[in-house]
Protein backbone atom coordinates (compact mmCIF):
# COMPACT_ATOMS: atom_id res chain seq x y z
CA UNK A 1 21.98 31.96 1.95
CA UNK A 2 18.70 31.28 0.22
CA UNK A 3 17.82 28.53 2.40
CA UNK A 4 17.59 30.95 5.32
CA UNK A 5 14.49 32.02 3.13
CA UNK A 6 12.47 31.92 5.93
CA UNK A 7 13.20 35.30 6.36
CA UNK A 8 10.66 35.44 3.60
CA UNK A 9 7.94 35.29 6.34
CA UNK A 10 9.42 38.44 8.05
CA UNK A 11 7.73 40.81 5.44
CA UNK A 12 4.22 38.71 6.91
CA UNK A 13 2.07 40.03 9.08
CA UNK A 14 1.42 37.87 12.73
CA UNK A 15 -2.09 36.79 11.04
CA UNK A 16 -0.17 34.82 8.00
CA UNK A 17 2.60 33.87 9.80
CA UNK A 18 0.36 32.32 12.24
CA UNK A 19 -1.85 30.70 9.17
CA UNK A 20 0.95 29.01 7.70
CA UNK A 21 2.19 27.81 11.29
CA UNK A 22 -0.94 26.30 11.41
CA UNK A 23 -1.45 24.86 8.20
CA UNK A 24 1.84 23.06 8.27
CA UNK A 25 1.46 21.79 12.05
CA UNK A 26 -1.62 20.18 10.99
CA UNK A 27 -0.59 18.99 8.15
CA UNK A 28 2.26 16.71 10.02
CA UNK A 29 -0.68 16.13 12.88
CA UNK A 30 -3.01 14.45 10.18
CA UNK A 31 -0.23 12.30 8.43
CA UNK A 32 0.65 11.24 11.51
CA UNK A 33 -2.63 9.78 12.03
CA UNK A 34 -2.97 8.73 8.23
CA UNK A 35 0.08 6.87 7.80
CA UNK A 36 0.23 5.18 11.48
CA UNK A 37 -2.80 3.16 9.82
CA UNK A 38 -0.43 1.65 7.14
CA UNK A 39 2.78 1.31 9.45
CA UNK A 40 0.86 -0.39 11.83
CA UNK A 41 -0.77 -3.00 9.28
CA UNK A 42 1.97 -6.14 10.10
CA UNK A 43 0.56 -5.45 13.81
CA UNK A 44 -3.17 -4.98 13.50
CA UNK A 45 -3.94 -7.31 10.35
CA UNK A 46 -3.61 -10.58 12.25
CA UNK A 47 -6.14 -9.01 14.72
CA UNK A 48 -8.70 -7.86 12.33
CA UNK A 49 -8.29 -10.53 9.47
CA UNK A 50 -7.57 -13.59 11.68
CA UNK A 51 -4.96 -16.14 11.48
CA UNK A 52 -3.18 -17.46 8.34
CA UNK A 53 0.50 -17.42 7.25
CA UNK A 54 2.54 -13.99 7.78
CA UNK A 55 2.50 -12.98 3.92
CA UNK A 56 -1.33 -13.72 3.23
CA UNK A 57 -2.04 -11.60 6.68
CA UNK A 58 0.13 -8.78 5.69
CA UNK A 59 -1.87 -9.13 2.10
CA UNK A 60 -5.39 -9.02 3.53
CA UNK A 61 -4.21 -5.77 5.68
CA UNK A 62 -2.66 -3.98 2.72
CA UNK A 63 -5.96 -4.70 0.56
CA UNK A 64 -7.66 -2.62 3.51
CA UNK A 65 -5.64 0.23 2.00
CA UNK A 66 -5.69 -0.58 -1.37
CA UNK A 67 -9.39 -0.35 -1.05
CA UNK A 68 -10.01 2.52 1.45
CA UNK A 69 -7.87 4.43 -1.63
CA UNK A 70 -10.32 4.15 -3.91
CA UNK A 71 -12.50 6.54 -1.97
CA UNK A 72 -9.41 8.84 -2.29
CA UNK A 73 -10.80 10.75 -5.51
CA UNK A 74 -14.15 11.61 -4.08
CA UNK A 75 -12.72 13.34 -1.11
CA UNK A 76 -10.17 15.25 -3.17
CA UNK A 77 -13.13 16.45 -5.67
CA UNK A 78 -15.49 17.24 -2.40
CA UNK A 79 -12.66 18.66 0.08
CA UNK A 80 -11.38 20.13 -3.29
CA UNK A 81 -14.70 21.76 -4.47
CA UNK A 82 -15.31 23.54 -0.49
CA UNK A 83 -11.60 24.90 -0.56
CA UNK A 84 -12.24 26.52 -3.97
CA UNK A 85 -15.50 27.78 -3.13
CA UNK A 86 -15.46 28.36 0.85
CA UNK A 87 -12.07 29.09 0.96
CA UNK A 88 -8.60 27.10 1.78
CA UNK A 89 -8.75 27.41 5.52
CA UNK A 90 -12.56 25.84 5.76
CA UNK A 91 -11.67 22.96 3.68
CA UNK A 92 -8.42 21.96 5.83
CA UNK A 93 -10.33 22.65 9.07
CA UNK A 94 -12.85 19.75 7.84
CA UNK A 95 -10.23 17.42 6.73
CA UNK A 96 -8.62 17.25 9.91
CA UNK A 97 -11.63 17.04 11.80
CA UNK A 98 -12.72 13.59 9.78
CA UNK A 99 -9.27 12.09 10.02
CA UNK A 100 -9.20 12.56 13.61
CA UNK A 101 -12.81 11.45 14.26
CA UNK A 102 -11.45 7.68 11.75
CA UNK A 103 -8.77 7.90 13.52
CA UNK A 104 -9.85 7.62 17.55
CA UNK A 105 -12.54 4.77 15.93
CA UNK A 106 -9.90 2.59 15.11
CA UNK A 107 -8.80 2.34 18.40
CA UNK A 108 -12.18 0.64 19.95
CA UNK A 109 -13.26 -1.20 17.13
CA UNK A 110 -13.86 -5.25 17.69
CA UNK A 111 -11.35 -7.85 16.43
CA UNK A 112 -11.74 -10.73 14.65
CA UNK A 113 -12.19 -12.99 17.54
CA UNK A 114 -14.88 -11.24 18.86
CA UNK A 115 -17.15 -10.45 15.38
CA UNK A 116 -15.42 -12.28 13.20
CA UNK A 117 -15.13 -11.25 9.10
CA UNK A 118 -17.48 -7.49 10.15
CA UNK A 119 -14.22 -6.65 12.11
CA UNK A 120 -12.46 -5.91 8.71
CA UNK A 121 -15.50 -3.98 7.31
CA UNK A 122 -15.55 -1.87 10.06
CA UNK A 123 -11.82 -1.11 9.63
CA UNK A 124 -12.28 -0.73 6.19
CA UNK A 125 -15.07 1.93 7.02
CA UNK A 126 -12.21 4.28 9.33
CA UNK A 127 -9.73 3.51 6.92
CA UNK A 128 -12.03 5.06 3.72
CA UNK A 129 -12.77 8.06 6.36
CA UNK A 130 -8.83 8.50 6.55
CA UNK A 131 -8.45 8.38 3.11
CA UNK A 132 -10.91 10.53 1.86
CA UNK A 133 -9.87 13.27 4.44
CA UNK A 134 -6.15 12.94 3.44
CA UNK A 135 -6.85 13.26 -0.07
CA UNK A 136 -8.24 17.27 0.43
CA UNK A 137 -5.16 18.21 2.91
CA UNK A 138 -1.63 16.63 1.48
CA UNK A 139 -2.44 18.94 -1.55
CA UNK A 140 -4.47 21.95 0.08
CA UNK A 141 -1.86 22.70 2.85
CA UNK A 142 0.42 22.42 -0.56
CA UNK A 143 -1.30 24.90 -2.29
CA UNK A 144 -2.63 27.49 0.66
CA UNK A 145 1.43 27.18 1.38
CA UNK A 146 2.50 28.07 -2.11
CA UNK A 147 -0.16 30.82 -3.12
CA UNK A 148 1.12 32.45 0.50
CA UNK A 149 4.65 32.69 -0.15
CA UNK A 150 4.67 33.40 -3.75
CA UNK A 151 6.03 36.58 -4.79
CA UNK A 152 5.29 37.52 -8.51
CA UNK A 153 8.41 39.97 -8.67
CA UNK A 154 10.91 38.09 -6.81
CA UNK A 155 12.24 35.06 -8.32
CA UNK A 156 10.16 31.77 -7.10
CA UNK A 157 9.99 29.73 -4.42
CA UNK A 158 7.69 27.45 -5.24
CA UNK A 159 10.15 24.51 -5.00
CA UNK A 160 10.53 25.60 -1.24
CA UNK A 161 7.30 26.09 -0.48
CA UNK A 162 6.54 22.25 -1.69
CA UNK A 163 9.35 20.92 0.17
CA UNK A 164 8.77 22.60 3.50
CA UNK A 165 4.78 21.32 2.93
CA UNK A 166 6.11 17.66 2.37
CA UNK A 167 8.59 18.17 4.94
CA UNK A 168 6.10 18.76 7.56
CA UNK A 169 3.99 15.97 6.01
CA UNK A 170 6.92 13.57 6.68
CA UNK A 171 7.10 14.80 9.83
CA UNK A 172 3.76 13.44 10.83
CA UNK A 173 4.76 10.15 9.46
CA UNK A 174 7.53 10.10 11.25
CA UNK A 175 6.06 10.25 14.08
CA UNK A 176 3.70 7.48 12.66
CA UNK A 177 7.04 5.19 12.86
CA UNK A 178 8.07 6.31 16.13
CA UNK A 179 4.45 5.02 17.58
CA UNK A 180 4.62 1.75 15.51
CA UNK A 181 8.13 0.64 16.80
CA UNK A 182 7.08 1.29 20.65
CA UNK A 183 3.51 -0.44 19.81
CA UNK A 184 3.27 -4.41 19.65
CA UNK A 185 -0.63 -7.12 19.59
CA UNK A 186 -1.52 -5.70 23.21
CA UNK A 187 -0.61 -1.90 22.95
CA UNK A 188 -1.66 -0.83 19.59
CA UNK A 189 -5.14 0.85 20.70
CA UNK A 190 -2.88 3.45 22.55
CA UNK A 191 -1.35 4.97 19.36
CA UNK A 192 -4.92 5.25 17.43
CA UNK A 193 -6.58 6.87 20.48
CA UNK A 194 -3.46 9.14 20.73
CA UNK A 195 -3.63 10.36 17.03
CA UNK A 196 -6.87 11.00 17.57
CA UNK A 197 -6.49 13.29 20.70
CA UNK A 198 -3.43 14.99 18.47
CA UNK A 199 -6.23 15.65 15.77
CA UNK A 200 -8.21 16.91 18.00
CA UNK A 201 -4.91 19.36 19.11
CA UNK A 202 -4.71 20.50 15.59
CA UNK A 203 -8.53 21.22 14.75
CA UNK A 204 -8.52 24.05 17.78
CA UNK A 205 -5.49 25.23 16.18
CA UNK A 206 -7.59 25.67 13.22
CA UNK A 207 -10.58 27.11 15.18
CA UNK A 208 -8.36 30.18 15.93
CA UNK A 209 -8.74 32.90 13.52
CA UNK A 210 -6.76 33.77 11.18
CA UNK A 211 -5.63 35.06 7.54
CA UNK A 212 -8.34 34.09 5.27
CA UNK A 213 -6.89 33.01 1.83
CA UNK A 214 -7.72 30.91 -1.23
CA UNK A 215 -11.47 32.14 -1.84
CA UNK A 216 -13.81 31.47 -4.74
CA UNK A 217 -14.55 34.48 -5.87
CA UNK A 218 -10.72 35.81 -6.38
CA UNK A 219 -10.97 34.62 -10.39
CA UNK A 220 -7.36 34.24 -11.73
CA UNK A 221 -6.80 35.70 -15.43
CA UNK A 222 -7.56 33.40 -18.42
CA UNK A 223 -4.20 31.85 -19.28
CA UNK A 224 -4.32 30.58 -23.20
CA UNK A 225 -2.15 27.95 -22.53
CA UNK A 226 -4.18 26.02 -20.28
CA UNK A 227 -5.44 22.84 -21.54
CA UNK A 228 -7.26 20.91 -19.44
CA UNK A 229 -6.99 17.22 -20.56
CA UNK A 230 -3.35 17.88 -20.70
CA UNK A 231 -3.42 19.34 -17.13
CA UNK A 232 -5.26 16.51 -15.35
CA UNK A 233 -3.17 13.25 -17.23
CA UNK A 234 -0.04 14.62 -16.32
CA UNK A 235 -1.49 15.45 -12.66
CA UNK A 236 -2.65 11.67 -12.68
CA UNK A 237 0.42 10.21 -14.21
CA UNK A 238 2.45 12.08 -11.89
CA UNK A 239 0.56 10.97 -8.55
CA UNK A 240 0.07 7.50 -9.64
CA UNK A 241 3.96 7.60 -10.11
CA UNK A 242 4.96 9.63 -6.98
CA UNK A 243 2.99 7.54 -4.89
CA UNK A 244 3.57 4.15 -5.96
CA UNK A 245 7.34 4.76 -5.56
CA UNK A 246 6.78 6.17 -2.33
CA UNK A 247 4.56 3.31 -1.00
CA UNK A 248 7.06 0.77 -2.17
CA UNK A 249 10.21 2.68 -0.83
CA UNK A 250 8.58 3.62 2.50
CA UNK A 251 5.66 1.58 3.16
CA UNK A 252 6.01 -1.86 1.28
CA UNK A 253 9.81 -2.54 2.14
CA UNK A 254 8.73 -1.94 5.73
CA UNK A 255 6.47 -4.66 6.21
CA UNK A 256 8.51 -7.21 3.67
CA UNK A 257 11.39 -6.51 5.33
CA UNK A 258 9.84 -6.52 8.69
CA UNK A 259 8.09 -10.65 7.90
CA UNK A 260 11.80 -11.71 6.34
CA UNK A 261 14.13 -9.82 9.28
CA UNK A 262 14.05 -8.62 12.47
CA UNK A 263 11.21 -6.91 12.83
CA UNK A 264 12.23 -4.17 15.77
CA UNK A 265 15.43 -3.44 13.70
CA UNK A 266 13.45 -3.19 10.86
CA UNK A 267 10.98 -0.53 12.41
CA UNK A 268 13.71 1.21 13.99
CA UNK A 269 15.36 1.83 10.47
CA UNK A 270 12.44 3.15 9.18
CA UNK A 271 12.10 6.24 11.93
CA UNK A 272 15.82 6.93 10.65
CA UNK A 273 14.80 6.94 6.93
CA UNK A 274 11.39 8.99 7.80
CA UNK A 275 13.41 11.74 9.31
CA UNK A 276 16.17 11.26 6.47
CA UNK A 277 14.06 11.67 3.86
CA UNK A 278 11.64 14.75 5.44
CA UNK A 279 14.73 17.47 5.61
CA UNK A 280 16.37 15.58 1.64
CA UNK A 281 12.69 16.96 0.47
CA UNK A 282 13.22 20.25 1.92
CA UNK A 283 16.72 20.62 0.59
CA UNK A 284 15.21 18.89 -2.86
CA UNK A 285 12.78 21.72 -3.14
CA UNK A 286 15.21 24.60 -2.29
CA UNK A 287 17.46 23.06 -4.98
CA UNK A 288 14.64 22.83 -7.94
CA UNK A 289 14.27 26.94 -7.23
CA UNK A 290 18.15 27.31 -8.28
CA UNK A 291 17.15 25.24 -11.54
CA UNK A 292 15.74 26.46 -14.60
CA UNK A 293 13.95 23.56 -15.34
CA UNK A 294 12.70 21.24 -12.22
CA UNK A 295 11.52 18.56 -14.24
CA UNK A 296 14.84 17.61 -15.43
CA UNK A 297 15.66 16.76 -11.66
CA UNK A 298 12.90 14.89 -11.51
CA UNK A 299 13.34 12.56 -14.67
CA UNK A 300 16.65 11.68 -13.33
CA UNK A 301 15.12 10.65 -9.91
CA UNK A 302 12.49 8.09 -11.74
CA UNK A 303 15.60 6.55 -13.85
CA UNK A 304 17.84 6.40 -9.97
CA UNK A 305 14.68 4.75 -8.61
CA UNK A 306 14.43 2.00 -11.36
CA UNK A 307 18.51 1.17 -11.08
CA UNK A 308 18.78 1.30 -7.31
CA UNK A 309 15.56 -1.11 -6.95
CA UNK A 310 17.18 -4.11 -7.84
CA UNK A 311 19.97 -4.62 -5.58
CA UNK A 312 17.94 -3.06 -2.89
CA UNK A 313 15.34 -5.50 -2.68
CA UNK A 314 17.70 -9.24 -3.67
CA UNK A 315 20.70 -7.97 -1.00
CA UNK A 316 18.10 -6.52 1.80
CA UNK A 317 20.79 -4.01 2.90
CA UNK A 318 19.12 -1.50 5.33
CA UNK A 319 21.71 0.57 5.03
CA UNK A 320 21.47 0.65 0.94
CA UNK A 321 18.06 2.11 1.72
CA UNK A 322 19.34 5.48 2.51
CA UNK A 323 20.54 6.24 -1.08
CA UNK A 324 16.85 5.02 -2.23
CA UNK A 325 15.17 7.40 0.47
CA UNK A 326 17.53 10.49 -0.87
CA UNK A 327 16.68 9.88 -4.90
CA UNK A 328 13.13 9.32 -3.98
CA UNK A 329 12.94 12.79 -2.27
CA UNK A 330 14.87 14.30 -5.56
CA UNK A 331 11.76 13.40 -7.30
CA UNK A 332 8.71 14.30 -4.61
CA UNK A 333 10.31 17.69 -2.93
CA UNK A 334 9.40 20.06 -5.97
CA UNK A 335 6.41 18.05 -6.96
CA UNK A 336 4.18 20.37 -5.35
CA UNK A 337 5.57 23.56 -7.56
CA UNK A 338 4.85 21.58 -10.86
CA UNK A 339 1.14 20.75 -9.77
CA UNK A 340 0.37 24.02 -8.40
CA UNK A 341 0.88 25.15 -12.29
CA UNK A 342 -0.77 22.85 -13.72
CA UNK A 343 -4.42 24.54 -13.17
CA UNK A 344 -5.50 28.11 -13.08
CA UNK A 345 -6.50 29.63 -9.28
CA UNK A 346 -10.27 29.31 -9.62
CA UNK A 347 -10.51 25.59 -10.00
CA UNK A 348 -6.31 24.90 -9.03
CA UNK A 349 -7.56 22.85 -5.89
CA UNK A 350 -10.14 21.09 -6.98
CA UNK A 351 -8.60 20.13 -10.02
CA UNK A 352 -5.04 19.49 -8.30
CA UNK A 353 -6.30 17.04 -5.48
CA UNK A 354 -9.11 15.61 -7.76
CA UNK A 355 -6.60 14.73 -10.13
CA UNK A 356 -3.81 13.93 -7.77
CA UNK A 357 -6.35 11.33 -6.10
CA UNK A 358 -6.89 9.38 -9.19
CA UNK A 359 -3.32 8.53 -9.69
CA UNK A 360 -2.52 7.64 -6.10
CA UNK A 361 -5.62 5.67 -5.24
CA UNK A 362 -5.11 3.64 -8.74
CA UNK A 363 -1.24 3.29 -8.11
CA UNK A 364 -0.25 4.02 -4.40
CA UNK A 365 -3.25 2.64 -2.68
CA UNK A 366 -2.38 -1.11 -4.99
CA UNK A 367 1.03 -1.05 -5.01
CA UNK A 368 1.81 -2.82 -0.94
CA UNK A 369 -1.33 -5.30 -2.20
CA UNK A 370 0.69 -6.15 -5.61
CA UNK A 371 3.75 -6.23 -4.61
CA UNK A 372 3.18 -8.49 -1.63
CA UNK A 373 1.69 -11.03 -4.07
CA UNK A 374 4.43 -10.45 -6.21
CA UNK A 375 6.45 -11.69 -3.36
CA UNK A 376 4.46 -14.37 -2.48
CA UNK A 377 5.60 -15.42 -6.02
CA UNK A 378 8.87 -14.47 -5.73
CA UNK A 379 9.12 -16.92 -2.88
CA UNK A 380 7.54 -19.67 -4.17
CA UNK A 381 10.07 -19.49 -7.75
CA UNK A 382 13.10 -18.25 -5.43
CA UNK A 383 13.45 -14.47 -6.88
CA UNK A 384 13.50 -12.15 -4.57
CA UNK A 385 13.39 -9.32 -7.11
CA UNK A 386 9.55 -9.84 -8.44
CA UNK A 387 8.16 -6.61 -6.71
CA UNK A 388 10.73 -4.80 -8.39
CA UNK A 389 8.72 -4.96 -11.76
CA UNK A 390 5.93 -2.84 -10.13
CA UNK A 391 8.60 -0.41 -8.79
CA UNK A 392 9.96 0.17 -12.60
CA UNK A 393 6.10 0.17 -13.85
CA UNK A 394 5.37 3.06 -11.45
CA UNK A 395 8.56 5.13 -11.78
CA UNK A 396 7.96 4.66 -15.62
CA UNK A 397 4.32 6.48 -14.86
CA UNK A 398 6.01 9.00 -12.76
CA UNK A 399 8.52 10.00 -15.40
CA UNK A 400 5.58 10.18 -18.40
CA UNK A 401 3.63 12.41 -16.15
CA UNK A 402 6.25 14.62 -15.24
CA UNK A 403 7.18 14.99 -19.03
CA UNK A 404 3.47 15.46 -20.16
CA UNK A 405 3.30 18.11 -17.55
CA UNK A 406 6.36 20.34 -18.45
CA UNK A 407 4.16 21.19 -21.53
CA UNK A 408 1.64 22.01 -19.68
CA UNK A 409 2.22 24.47 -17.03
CA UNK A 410 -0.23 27.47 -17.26
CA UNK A 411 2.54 29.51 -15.06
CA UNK A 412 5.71 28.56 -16.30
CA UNK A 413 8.48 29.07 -13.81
């Protein structure tokens, strides 16, 4: 039964095993803090960008995260540059220590009524902290997971290895949802301070020592395949795609749906399609191994995406959602494997969450600002289905990249 690959870790010493505990616990920790900011928005954008109808509110909050996401390269290429040089556990240790820092901010900052139009800079400020952090650990953890478990003589698991890391990522966001649908105007604070106290958890996990890995100085042979402009569009294309479906699957349907519906049945979906759509990219990763070619999986899932958009967004069936959730997790689960071969050891993380930051801050961080004016559009000609031209833009990006990259890997598997 190859998904009882765990077993893989038996042949680990305690030191690894405990390094890749750690590594994946606090990878779920951050993301719970990172995404709580963005499931929270329809709750805390009235109180930071004052009052105004419930679709220009829910704009102004999403353009807090379109813009903290710009800051999302420079954090990749510094969080990037320390894990390459000072190794992979130093450069995780400091990405969970900013995020939780941002994090427990939030949670005291001033509202609107009391400062008035600084209240949004100053949430802008956490939220660029958040972002820049996040940008070194989704891919790090990723890559510290893979490079662990990798066994050159034993047929790959890379495809697991990415799952389980986006798995445990989900995780965290799941927990994000859980903390949004029991938080409402007068208890949000309590969620920010508790994500930060969780950071702080997962930091003193990373205190504890453990299996170095991922130096600088371990140079990988030269591979004469590489090509480097080849490497970093695809790693673009396929972030700016990857994200931009995900943040209009998982984060953008969440607060449409929540402004046109019932909001607390809208919220309480989501935790169901959070932990839905954590074990489909586990089970999506295990399944990419079996295949010869994981791209192919992958082009399917952008072409799913683009059908299954339509009717999901003009019928607003919750239930619909779950087939959406599944396909989008056919195309993320592996998506780790194909960027980890995309770029040689020596520079892989650097050039892997460099790379990966450009595409999502362009794409992911835009695409709840766009497609809420979209909507606003939408409502004002009476089609519902506007958004769903960004959705097809970004899966259209997604499945480029993805076919770029498959000529690019400098470690074919």
């Amino acid at each position: 039964m190859q998904f009882i690959d765990l077993c893989i870790i038996s042949g680990m010493n305690i030191s690894s095993l405990f390094s890749i505990i750690t590594v994946l616990s606090g990878s779920a920790l951050e993301y719970y803090d990172y995404m709580l900011f963005a499931f929270m928005t329809p709750i805390i954008a009235p109180i930071f960008n004052g009052p105004a109808d419930s679709l220009t509110v829910l704009k102004s909050g999403y353009l807090v995260i379109f813009l903290g996401a710009l800051m999302r390269p420079i954090g990749g290429l510094i969080i990037g540059y320390v894990g390459d040089k000072k190794g992979r556990n130093v450069a995780l240790f400091w990405s969970m220590t900013i995020m939780a820092a941002s994090s427990f901010l939030i949670a005291f900052l001033p509202s609107y009524a009391q400062i008035g139009a600084w209240a949004v800079f100053f949430l802008f400020l956490c939220r660029m902290a958040q972002t820049m952090s996040a940008a070194g650990e989704l891919n790090g953890a990723a890559i510290f997971l893979i490079e662990m478990l990798e066994e050159p003589e034993k047929r790959s698991k890379k495809g697991f290895a990415s799952g389980l890391a986006w798995c445990f990522t989900v995780l965290g966001m799941f927990g994000g949802t859980v903390a949004g649908y029991h938080s409402t105007a007068e208890s949000w604070k309590w969620a920010f301070m508790l994500g930060g106290l969780i950071g702080l958890f997962a930091i003193l996990l990373r205190l504890i020592p453990k299996a170095a890995h991922g130096a600088a100085s371990v140079q990988s042979k030269k591979r004469e395949n590489f090509n480097f402009v080849r490497s970093v569009t695809a790693s673009i294309l396929l972030a700016a795609g990857l994200s931009g479906m995900f943040y209009y699957n998982m984060i953008f349907l969440n607060g449409y749906w929540q402004v046109q519906y019932d909001s607390v049945v809208v919220r309480q979906y989501y935790m169901y399609y959070f932990l839905v759509y954590a074990f489909s990219l586990l089970f999506a990763g295990v399944i990419s191994d079996f295949l010869k070619k994981k791209y192919r999986m992958m082009l399917f899932a952008c072409l799913a995406i683009t059908v299954l958009g339509v009717p999901t967004i003009i019928y607003g069936n919750l239930n619909f959602h779950f087939i959406n959730v599944f396909v989008l997790a056919l195309y993320v689960g592996p998506s780790h494997a194909i960027l980890f071969d995309l770029f040689p050891r020596e520079y892989r993380y650097r050039g892997v969450s460099t790379a990966y930051s450009i595409g999502t801050s362009v794409s992911g961080g835009a695409t709840c600002y766009i497609c809420t004016h979209l909507a606003k559009y939408g409502q004002d000609a009476g089609c519902a289905y506007y958004p769903v031209f960004w959705l097809v833009f970004v899966a259209m990006l997604a499945f480029i990249g993805v076919y770029i990259g498959r000529h690019a890997l400098v470690e074919s598997k």
